[in-house]
C-alpha atoms as a PDB file:
ATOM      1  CA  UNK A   1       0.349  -8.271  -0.857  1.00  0.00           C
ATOM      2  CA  UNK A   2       2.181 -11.363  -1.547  1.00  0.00           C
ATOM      3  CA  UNK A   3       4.917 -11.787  -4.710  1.00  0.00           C
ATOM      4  CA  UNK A   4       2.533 -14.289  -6.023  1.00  0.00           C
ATOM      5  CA  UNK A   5      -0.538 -12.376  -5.610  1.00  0.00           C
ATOM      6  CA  UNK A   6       1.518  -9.388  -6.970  1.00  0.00           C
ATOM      7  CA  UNK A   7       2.529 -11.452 -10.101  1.00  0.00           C
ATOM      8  CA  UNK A   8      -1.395 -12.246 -10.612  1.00  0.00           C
ATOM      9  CA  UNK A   9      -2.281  -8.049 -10.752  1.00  0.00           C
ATOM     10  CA  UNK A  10       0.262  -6.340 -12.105  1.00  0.00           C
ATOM     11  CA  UNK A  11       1.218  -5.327 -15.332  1.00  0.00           C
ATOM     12  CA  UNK A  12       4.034  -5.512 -17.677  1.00  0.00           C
ATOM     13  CA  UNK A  13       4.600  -2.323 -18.103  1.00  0.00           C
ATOM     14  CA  UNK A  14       8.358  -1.063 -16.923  1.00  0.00           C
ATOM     15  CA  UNK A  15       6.471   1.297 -14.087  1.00  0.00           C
ATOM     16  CA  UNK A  16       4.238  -0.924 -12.350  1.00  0.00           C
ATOM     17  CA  UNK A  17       7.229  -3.957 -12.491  1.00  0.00           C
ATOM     18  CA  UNK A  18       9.694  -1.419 -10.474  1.00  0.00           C
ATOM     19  CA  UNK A  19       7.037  -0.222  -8.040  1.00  0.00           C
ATOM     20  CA  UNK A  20       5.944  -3.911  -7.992  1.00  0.00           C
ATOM     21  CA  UNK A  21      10.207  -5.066  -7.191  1.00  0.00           C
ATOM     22  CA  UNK A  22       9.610  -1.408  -4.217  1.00  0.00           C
ATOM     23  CA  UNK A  23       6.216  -3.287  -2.996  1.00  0.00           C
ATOM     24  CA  UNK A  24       7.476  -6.827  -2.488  1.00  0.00           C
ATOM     25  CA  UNK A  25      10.822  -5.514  -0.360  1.00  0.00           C
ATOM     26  CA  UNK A  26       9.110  -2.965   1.696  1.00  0.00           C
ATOM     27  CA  UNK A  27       8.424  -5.976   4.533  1.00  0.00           C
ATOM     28  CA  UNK A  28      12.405  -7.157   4.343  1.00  0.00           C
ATOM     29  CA  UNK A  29      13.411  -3.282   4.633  1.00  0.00           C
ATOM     30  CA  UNK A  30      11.508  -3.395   8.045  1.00  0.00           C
ATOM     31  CA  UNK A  31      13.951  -5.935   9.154  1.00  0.00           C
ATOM     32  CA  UNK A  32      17.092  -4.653   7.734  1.00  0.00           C
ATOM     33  CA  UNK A  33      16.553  -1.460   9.743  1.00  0.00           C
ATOM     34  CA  UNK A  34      16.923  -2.129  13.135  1.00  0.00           C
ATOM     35  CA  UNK A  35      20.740  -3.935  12.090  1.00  0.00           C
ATOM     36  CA  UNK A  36      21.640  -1.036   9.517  1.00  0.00           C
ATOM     37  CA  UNK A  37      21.209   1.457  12.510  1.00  0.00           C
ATOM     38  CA  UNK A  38      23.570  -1.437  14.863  1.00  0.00           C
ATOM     39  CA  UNK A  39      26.239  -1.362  12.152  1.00  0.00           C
ATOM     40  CA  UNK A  40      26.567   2.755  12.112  1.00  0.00           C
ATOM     41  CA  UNK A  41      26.449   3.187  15.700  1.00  0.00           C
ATOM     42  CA  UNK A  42      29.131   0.311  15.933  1.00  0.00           C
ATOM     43  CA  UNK A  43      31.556   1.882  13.376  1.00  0.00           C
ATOM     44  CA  UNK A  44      31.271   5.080  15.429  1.00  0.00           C
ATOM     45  CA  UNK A  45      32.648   3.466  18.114  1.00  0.00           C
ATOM     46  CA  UNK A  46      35.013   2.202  16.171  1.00  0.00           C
ATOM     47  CA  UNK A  47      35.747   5.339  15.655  1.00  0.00           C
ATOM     48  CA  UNK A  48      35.050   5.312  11.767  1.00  0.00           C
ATOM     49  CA  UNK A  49      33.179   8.446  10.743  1.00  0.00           C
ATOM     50  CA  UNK A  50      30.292   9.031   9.155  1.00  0.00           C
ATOM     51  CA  UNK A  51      31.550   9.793   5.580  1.00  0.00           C
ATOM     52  CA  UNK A  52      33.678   6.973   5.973  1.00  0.00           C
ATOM     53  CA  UNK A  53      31.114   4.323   7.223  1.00  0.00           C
ATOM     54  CA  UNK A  54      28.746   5.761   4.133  1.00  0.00           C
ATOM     55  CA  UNK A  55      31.701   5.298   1.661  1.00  0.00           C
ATOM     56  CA  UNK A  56      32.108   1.567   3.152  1.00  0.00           C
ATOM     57  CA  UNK A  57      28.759   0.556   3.111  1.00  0.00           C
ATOM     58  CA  UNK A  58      27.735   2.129  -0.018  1.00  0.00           C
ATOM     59  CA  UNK A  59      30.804   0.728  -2.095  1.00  0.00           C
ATOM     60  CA  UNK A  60      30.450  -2.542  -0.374  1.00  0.00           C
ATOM     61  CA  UNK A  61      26.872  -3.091   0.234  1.00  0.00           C
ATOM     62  CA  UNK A  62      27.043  -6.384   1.755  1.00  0.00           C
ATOM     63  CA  UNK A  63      26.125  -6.331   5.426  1.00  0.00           C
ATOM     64  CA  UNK A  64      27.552  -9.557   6.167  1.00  0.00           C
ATOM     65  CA  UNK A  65      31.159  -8.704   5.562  1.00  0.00           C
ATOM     66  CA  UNK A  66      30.456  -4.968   7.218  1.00  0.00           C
ATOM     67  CA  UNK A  67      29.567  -6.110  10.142  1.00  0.00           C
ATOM     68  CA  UNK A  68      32.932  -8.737  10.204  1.00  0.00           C
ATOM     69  CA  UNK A  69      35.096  -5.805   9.151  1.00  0.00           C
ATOM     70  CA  UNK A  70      34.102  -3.218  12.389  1.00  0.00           C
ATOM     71  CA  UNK A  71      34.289  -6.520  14.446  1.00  0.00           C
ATOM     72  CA  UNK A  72      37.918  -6.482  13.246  1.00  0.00           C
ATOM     73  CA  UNK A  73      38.664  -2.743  12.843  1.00  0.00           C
ATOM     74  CA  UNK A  74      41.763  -1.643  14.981  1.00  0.00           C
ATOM     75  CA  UNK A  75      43.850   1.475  14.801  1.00  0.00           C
ATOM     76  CA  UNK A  76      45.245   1.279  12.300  1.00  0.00           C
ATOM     77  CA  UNK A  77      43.842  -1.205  10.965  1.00  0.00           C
ATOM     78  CA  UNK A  78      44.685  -4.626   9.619  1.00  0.00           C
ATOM     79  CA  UNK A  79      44.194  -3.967   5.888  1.00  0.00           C
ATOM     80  CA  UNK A  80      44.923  -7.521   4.458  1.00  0.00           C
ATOM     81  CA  UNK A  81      43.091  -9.360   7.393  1.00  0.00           C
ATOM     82  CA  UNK A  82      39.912  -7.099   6.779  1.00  0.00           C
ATOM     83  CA  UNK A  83      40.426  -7.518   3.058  1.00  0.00           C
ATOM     84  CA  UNK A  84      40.459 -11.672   3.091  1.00  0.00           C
ATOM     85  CA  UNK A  85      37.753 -12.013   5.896  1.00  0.00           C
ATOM     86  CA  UNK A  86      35.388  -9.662   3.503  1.00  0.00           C
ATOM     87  CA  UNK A  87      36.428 -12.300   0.518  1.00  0.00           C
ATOM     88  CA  UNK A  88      35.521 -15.231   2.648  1.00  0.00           C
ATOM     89  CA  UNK A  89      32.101 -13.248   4.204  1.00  0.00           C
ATOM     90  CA  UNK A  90      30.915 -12.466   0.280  1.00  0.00           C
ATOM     91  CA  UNK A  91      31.776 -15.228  -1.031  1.00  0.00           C
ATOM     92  CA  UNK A  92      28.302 -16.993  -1.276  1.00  0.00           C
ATOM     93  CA  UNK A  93      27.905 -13.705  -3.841  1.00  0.00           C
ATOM     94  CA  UNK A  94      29.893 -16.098  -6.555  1.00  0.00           C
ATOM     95  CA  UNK A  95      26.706 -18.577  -6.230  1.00  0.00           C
ATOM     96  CA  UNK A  96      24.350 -16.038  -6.366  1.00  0.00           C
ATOM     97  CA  UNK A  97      25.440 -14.569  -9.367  1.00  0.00           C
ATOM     98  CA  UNK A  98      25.553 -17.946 -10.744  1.00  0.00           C
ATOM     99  CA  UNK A  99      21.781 -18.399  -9.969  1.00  0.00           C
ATOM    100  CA  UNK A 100      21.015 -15.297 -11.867  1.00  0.00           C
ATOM    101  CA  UNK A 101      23.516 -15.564 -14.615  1.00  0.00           C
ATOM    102  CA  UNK A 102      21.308 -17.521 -16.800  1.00  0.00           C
ATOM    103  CA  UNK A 103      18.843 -14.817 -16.539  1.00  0.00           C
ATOM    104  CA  UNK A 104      20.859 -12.016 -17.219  1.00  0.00           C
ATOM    105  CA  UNK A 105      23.092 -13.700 -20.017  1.00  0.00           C
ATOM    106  CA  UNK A 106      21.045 -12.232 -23.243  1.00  0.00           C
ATOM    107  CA  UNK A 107      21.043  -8.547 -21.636  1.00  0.00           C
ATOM    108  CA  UNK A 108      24.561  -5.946 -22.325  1.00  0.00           C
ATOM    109  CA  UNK A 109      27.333  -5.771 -19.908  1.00  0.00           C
ATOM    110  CA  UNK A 110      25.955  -1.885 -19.470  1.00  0.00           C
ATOM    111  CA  UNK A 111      22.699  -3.329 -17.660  1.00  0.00           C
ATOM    112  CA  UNK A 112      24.339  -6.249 -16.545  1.00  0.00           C
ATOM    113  CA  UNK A 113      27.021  -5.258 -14.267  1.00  0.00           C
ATOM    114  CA  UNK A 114      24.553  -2.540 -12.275  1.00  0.00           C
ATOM    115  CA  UNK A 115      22.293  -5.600 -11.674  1.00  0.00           C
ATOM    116  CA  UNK A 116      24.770  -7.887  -9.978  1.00  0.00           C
ATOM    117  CA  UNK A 117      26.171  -4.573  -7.830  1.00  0.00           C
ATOM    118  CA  UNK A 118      23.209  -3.864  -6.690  1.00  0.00           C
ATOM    119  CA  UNK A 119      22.725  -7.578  -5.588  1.00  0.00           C
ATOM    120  CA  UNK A 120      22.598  -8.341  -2.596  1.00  0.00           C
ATOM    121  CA  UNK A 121      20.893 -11.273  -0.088  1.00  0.00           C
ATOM    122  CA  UNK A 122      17.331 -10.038  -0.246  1.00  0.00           C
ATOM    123  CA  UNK A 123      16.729  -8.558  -3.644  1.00  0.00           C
ATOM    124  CA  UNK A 124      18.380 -11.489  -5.385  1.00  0.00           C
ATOM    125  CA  UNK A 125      16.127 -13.785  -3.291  1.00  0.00           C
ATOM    126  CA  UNK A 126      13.055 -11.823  -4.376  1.00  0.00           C
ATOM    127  CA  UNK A 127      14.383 -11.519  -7.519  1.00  0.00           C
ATOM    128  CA  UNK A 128      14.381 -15.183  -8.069  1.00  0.00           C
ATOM    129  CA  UNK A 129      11.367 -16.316  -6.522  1.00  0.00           C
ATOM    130  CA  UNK A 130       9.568 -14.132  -8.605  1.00  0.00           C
ATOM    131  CA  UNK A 131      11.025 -15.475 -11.336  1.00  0.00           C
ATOM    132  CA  UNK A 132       9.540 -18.849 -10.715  1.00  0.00           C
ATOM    133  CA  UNK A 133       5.965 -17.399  -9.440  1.00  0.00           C
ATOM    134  CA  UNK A 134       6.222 -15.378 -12.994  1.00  0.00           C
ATOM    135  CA  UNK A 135       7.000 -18.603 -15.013  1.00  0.00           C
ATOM    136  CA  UNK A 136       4.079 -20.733 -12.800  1.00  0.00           C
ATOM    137  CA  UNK A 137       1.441 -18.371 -14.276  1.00  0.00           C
ATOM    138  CA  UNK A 138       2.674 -18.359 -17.796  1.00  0.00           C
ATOM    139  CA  UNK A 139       4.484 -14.968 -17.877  1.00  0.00           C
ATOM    140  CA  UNK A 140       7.046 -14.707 -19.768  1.00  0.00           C
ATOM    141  CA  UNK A 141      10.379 -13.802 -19.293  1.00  0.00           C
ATOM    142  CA  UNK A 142      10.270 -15.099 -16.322  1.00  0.00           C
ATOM    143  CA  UNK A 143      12.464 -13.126 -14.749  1.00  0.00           C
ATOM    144  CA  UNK A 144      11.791  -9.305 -14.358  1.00  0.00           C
ATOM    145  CA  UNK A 145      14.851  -6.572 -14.456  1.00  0.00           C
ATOM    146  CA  UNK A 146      12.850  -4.091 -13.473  1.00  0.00           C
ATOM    147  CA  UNK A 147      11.088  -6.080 -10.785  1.00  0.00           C
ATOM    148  CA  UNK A 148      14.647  -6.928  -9.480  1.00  0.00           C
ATOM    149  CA  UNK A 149      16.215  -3.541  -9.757  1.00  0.00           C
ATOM    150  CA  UNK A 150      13.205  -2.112  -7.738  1.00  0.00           C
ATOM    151  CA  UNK A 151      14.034  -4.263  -5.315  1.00  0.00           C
ATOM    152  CA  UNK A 152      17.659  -3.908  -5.112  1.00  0.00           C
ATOM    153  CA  UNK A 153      17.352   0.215  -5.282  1.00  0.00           C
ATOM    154  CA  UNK A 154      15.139  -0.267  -2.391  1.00  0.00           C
ATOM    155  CA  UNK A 155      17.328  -2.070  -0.458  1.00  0.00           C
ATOM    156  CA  UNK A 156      20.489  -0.021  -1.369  1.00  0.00           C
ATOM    157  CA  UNK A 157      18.945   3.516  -0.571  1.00  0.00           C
ATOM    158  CA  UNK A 158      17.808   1.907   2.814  1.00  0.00           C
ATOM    159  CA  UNK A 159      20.778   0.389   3.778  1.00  0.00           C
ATOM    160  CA  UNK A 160      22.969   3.307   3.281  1.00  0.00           C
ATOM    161  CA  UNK A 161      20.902   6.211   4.460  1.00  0.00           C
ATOM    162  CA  UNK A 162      20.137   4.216   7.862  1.00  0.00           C
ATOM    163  CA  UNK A 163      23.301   2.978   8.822  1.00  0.00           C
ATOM    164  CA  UNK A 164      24.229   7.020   8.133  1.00  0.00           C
ATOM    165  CA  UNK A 165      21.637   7.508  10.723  1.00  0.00           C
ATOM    166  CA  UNK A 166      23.188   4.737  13.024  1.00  0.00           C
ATOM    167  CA  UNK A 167      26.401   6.395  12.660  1.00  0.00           C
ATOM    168  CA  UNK A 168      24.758   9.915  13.749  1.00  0.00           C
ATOM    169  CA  UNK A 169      22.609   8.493  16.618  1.00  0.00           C
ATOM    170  CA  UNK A 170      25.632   5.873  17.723  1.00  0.00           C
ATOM    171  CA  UNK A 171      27.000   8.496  20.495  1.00  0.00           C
ATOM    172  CA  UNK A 172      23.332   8.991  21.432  1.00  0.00           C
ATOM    173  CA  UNK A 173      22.438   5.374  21.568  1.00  0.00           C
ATOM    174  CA  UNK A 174      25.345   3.438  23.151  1.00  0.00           C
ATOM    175  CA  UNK A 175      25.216  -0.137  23.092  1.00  0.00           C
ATOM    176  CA  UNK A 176      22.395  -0.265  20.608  1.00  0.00           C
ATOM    177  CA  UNK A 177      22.921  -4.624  21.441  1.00  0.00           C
ATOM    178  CA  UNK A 178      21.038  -4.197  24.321  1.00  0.00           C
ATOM    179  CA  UNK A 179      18.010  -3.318  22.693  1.00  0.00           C
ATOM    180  CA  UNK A 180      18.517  -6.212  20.811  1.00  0.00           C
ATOM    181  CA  UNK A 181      17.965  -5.145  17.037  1.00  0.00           C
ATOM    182  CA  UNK A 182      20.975  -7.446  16.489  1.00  0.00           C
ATOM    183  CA  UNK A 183      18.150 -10.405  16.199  1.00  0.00           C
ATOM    184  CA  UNK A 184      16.668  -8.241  12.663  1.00  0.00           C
ATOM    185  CA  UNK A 185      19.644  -9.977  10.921  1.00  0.00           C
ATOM    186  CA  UNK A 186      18.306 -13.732  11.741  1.00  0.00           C
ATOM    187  CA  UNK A 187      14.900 -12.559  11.619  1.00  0.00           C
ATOM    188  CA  UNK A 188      15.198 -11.986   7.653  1.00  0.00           C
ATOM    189  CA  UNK A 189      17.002 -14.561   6.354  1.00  0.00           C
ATOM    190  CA  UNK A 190      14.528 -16.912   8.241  1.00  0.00           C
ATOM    191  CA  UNK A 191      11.771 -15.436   6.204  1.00  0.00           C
ATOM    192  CA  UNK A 192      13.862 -15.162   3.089  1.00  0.00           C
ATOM    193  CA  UNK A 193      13.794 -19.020   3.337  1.00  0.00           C
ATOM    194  CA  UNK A 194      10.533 -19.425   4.108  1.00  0.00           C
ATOM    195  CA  UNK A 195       9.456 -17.586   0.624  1.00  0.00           C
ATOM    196  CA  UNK A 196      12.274 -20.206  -1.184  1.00  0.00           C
ATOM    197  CA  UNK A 197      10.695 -23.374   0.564  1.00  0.00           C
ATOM    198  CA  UNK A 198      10.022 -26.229  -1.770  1.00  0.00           C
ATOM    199  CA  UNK A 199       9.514 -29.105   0.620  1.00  0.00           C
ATOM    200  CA  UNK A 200      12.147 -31.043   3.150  1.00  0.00           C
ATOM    201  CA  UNK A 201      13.480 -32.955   0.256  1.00  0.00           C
ATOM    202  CA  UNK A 202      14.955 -29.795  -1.549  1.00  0.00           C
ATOM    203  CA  UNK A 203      16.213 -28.184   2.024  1.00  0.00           C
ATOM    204  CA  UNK A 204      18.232 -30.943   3.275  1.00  0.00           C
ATOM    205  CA  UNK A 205      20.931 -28.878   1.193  1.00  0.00           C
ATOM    206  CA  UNK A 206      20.345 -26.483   3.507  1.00  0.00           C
ATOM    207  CA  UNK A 207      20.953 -28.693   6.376  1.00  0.00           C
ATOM    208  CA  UNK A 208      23.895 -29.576   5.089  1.00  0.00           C
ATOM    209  CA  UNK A 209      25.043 -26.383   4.899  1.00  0.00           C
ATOM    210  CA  UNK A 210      24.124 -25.500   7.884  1.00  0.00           C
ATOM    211  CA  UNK A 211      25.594 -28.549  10.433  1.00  0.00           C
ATOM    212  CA  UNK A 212      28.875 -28.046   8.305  1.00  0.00           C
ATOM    213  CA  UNK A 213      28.828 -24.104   9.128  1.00  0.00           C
ATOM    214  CA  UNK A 214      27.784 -24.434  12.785  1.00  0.00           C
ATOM    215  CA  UNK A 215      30.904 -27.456  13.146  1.00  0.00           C
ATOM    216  CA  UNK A 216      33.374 -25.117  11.321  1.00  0.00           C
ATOM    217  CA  UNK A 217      31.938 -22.055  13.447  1.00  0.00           C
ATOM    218  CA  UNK A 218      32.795 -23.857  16.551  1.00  0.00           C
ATOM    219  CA  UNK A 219      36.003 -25.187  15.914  1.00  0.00           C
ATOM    220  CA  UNK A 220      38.024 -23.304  14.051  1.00  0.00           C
ATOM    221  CA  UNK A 221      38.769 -19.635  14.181  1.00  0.00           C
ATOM    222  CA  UNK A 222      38.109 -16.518  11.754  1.00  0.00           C
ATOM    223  CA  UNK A 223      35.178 -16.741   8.687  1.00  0.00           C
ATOM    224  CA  UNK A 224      35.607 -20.391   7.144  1.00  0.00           C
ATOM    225  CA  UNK A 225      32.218 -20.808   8.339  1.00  0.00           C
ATOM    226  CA  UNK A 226      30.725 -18.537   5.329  1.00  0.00           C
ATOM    227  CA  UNK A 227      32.583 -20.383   2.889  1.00  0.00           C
ATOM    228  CA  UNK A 228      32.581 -23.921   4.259  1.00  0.00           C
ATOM    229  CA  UNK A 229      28.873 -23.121   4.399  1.00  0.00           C
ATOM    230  CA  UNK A 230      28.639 -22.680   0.919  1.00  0.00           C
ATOM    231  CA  UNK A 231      30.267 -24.833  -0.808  1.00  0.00           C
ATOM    232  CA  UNK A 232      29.186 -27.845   1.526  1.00  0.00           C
ATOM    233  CA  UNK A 233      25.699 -26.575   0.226  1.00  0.00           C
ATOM    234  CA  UNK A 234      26.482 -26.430  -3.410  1.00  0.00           C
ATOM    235  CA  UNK A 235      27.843 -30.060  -3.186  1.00  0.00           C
ATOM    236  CA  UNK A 236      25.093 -31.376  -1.413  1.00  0.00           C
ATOM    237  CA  UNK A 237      22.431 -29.567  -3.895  1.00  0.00           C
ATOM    238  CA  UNK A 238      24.931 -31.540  -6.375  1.00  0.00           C
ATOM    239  CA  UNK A 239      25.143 -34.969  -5.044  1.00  0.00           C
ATOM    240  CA  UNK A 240      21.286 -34.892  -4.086  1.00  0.00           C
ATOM    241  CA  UNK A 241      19.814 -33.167  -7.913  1.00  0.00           C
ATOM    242  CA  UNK A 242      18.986 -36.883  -8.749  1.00  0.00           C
ATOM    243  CA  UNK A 243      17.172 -38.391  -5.839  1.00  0.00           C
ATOM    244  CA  UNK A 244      13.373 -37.428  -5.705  1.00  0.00           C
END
């Protein structure tokens, strides 16, 4: 079923909204499987253990930056390195919990604060395109916690427990590249886009955003890319919010 054909059938109630948030995800969990089980069988060989990799990724929860911190894990490691690459990596988060802040501005800190933890990619895009299928049909608020926390939970539990199992099947696996689940990652955003598509006007943000990452990829070492990315796209969106 479809967000918007999900908004059109469901109810209000708090149940059916966080089974509704479980629902929409369950296709993006299919993709982030195949590169949760790459990242644990990489930090094995990294020689990270499991307790450690499921401390990391479940204090972290941002796959992005995971993956950039086992590319850079040596023994020991180089703390401040990891520490400012994972900064640079996650740093989109600060415009993603801009997006939502306007949603989440009349509910407490106690609620709050869980909410943007839990964020991550997918569930905030969900979260957000709901929002507007919601507010296209007349429901109102527009944008549903419980949808979003459904969403997020779903994500969260799957991300952790598989790249546990990654860890615990790394030895078994070997190079799990060559199998090549490392394609899951591109394969999601792609369709995370697809569900945000307005029309080629509104993407040529994204264009933007992406040339100036790709150049900045290229040429100059480390993770700039991530955050030349996204603040090239925020100033774009900027410059471009008046033309039609």
């Amino acid at each position: 079923m479809s967000i918007s054909q999900a908004v059109e059938t469901a109810g209000n109630g708090s149940e059916s909204e966080f089974r509704r948030g479980v629902a929409s995800c369950a296709p993006v969990l299919l993709g982030t499987i195949p590169y949760a089980l790459v990242l644990g069988a990489q930090a094995t060989q990294k020689g990270l253990s499991t307790v450690e990799l499921s401390v990391m990724t479940g204090l972290n929860f941002a796959g992005g930056s995971e993956f950039a911190a086992i590319q850079l894990w040596t023994s020991p490691p180089h703390i401040l390195l990891i520490v400012a690459i994972t900064f640079l990596v996650n740093s989109r988060h600060l415009l993603m919990g801009a997006a939502l802040a306007p949603f989440l501005r009349a509910k407490p800190r106690r609620k709050v604060f869980p909410a943007l933890f839990f964020m991550c990619d997918e569930s905030w895009a969900l979260g957000l395109t709901d929002a507007k299928q919601r507010a296209a049909v007349g429901i109102a608020p527009a944008f549903s916690p419980r949808y979003y926390m459904g969403a997020a939970l779903a994500m969260y539990l799957a991300w952790v427990s598989f790249t546990t199992l990654g860890a615990l099947l790394g030895p078994m696996l070997g190079d799990v590249g060559t199998f090549g689940f490392d394609m899951a990652f591109p394969a999601v955003f792609l369709v995370l886009m697809r569900g945000m598509w307005k029309s080629v006007a509104a993407a040529r943000p994204w264009l933007v955003s992406l040339v100036v990452a790709a150049l900045v990829y290229l040429f100059i070492p480390g993770a700039w890319y991530v955050a030349a990315g996204a603040v090239s796209g925020l100033l774009a969106a900027w410059l471009m919010a008046g033309d039609g």
